[in-house]
C-alpha atoms as a PDB file:
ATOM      1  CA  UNK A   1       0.000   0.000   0.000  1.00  0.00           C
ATOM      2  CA  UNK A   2       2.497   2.616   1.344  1.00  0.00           C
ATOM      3  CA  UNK A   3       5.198   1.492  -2.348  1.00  0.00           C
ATOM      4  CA  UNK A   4       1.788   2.309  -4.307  1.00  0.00           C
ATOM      5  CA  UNK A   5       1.241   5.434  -2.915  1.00  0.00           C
ATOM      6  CA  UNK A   6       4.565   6.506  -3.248  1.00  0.00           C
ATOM      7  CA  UNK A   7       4.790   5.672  -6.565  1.00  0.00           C
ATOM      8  CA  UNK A   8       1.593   7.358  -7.463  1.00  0.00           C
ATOM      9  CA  UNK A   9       2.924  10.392  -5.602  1.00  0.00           C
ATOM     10  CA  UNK A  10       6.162  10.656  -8.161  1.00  0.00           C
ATOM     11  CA  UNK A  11       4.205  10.181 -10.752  1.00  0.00           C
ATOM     12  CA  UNK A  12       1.842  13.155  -9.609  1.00  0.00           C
ATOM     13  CA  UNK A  13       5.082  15.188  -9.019  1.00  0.00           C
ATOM     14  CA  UNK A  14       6.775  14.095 -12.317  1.00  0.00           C
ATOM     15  CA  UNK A  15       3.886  15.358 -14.164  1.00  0.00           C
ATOM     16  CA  UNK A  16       3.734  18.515 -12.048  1.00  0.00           C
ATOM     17  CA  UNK A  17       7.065  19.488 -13.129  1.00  0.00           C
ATOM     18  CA  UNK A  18       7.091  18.765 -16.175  1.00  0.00           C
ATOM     19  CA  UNK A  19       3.844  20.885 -17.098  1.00  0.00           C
ATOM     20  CA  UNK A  20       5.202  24.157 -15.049  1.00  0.00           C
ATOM     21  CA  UNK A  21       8.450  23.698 -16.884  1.00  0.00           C
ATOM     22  CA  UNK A  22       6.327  23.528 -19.843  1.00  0.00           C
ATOM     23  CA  UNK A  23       4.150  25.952 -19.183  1.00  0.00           C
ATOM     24  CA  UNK A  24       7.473  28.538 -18.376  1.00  0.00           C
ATOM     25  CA  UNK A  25       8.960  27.344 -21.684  1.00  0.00           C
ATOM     26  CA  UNK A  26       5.711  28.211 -23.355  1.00  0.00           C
ATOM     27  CA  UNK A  27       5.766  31.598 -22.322  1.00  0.00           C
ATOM     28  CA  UNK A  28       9.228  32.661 -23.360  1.00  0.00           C
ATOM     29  CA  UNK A  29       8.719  31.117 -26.603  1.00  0.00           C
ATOM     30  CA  UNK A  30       5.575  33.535 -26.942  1.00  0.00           C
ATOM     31  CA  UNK A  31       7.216  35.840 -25.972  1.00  0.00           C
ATOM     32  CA  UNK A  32      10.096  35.468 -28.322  1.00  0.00           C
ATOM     33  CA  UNK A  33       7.566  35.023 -31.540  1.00  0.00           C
ATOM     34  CA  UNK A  34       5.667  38.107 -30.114  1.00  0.00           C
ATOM     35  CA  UNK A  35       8.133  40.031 -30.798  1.00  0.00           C
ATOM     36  CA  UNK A  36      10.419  38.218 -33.568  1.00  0.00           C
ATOM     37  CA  UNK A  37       6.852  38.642 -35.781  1.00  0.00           C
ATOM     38  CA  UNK A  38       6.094  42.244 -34.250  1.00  0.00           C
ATOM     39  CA  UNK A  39       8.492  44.941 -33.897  1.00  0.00           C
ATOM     40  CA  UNK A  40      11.665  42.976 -35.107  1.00  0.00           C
ATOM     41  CA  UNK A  41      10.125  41.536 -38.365  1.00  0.00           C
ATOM     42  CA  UNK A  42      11.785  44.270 -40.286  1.00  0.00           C
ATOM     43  CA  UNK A  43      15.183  42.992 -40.283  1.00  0.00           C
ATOM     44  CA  UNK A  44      17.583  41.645 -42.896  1.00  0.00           C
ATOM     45  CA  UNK A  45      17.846  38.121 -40.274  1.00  0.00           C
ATOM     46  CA  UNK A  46      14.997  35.685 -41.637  1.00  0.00           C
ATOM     47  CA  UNK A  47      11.909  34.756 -39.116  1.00  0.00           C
ATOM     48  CA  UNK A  48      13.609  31.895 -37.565  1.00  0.00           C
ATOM     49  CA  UNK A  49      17.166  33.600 -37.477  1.00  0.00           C
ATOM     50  CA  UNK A  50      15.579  36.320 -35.060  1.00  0.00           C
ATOM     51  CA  UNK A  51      13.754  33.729 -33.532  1.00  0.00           C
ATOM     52  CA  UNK A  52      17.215  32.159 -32.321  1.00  0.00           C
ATOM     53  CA  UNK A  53      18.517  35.252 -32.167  1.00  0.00           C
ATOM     54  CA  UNK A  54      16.011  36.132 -29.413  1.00  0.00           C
ATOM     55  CA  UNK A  55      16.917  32.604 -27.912  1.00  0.00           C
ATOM     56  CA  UNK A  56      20.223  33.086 -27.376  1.00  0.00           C
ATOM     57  CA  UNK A  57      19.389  36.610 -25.270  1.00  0.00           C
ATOM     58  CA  UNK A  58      16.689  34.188 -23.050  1.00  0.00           C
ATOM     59  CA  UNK A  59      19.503  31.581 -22.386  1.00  0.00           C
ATOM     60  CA  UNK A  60      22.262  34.067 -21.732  1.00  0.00           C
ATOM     61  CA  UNK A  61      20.363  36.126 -19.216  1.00  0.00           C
ATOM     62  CA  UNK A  62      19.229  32.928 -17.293  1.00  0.00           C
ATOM     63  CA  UNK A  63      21.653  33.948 -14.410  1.00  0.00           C
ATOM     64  CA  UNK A  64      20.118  37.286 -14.605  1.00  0.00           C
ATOM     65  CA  UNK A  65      16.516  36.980 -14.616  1.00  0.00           C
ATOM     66  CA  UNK A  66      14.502  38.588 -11.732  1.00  0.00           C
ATOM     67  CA  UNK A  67      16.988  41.641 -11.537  1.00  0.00           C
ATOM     68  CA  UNK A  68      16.660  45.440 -12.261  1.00  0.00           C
ATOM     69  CA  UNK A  69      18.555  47.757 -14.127  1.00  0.00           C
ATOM     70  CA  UNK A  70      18.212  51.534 -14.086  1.00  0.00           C
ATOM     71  CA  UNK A  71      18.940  53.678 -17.026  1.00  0.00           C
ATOM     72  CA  UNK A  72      19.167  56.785 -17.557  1.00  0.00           C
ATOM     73  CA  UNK A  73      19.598  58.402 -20.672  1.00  0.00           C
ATOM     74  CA  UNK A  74      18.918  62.004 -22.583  1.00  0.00           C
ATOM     75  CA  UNK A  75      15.658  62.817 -24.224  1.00  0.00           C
ATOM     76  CA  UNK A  76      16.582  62.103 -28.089  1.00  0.00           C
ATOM     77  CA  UNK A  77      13.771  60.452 -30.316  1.00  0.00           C
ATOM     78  CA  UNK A  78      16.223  56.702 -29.984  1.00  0.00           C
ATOM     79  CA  UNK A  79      16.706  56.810 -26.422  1.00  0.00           C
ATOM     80  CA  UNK A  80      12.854  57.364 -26.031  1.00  0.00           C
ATOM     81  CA  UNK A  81      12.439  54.578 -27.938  1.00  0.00           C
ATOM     82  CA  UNK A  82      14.863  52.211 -25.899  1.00  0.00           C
ATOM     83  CA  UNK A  83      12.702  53.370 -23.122  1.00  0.00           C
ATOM     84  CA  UNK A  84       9.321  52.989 -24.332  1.00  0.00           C
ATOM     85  CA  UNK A  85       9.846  49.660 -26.700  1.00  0.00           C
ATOM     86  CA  UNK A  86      13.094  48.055 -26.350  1.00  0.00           C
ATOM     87  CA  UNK A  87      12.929  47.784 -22.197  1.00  0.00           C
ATOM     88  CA  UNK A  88       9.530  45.933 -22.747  1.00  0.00           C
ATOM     89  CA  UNK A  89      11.020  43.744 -25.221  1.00  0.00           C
ATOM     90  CA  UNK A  90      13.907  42.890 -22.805  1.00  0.00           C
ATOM     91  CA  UNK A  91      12.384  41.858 -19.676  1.00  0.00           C
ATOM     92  CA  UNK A  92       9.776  40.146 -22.050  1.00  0.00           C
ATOM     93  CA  UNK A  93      12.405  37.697 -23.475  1.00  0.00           C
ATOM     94  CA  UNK A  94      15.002  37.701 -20.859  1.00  0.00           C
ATOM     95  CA  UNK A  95      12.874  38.158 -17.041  1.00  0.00           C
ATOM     96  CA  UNK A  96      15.492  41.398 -16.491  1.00  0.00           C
ATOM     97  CA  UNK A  97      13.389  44.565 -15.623  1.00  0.00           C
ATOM     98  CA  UNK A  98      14.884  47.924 -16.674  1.00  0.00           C
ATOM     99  CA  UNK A  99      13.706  51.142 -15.704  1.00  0.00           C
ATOM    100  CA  UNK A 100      15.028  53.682 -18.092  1.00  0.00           C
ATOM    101  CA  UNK A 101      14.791  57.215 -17.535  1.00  0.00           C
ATOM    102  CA  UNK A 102      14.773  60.065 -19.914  1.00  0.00           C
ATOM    103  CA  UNK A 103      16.323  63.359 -18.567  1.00  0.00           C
END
């Protein structure tokens, strides 16, 4: 009685991690697509080149993920677009929140 129950508890665990991990993987990858089909479609990379491209920032800023950056930059037309667009993009794909500030 008490082997069946454990083995029905791994089981119940095993499955539990493997749909979160799922479910995590998932959302990166929407992520990524969101914005590989979105506002980085114009590019001279093809749809799946971005797509890894995009990958490779996810993987490399595992370590990283759950920290904050502060920027601050002056108020020219690309900075305010780092700020407005490309911080959303990077906390989307890699977990890192940025604040950016225009002075």
């Amino acid at each position: 009685m008490i082997k069946t129950l454990k083995t029905i508890f791994a089981v119940a665990v095993s499955f539990s991690i493997v749909t979160i991990s799922s479910a995590f993987a998932d959302g990166h990858m929407a992520a990524i697509k969101k914005w590989s089909n979105g506002e980085f479609s114009l590019s001279v990379l093809s749809a799946n080149d971005r797509e890894k491209e995009l990958e490779w920032f996810h993987n490399a800023a595992k370590p990283f993920k759950g920290m904050s950056l502060k920027v601050v930059s002056e108020g020219i037309p690309t900075h305010v677009y780092e700020s407005k667009t490309l911080t959303k993009a990077f906390e989307d794909i890699t977990g890192i929140k940025v604040q950016h500030q225009i002075i």
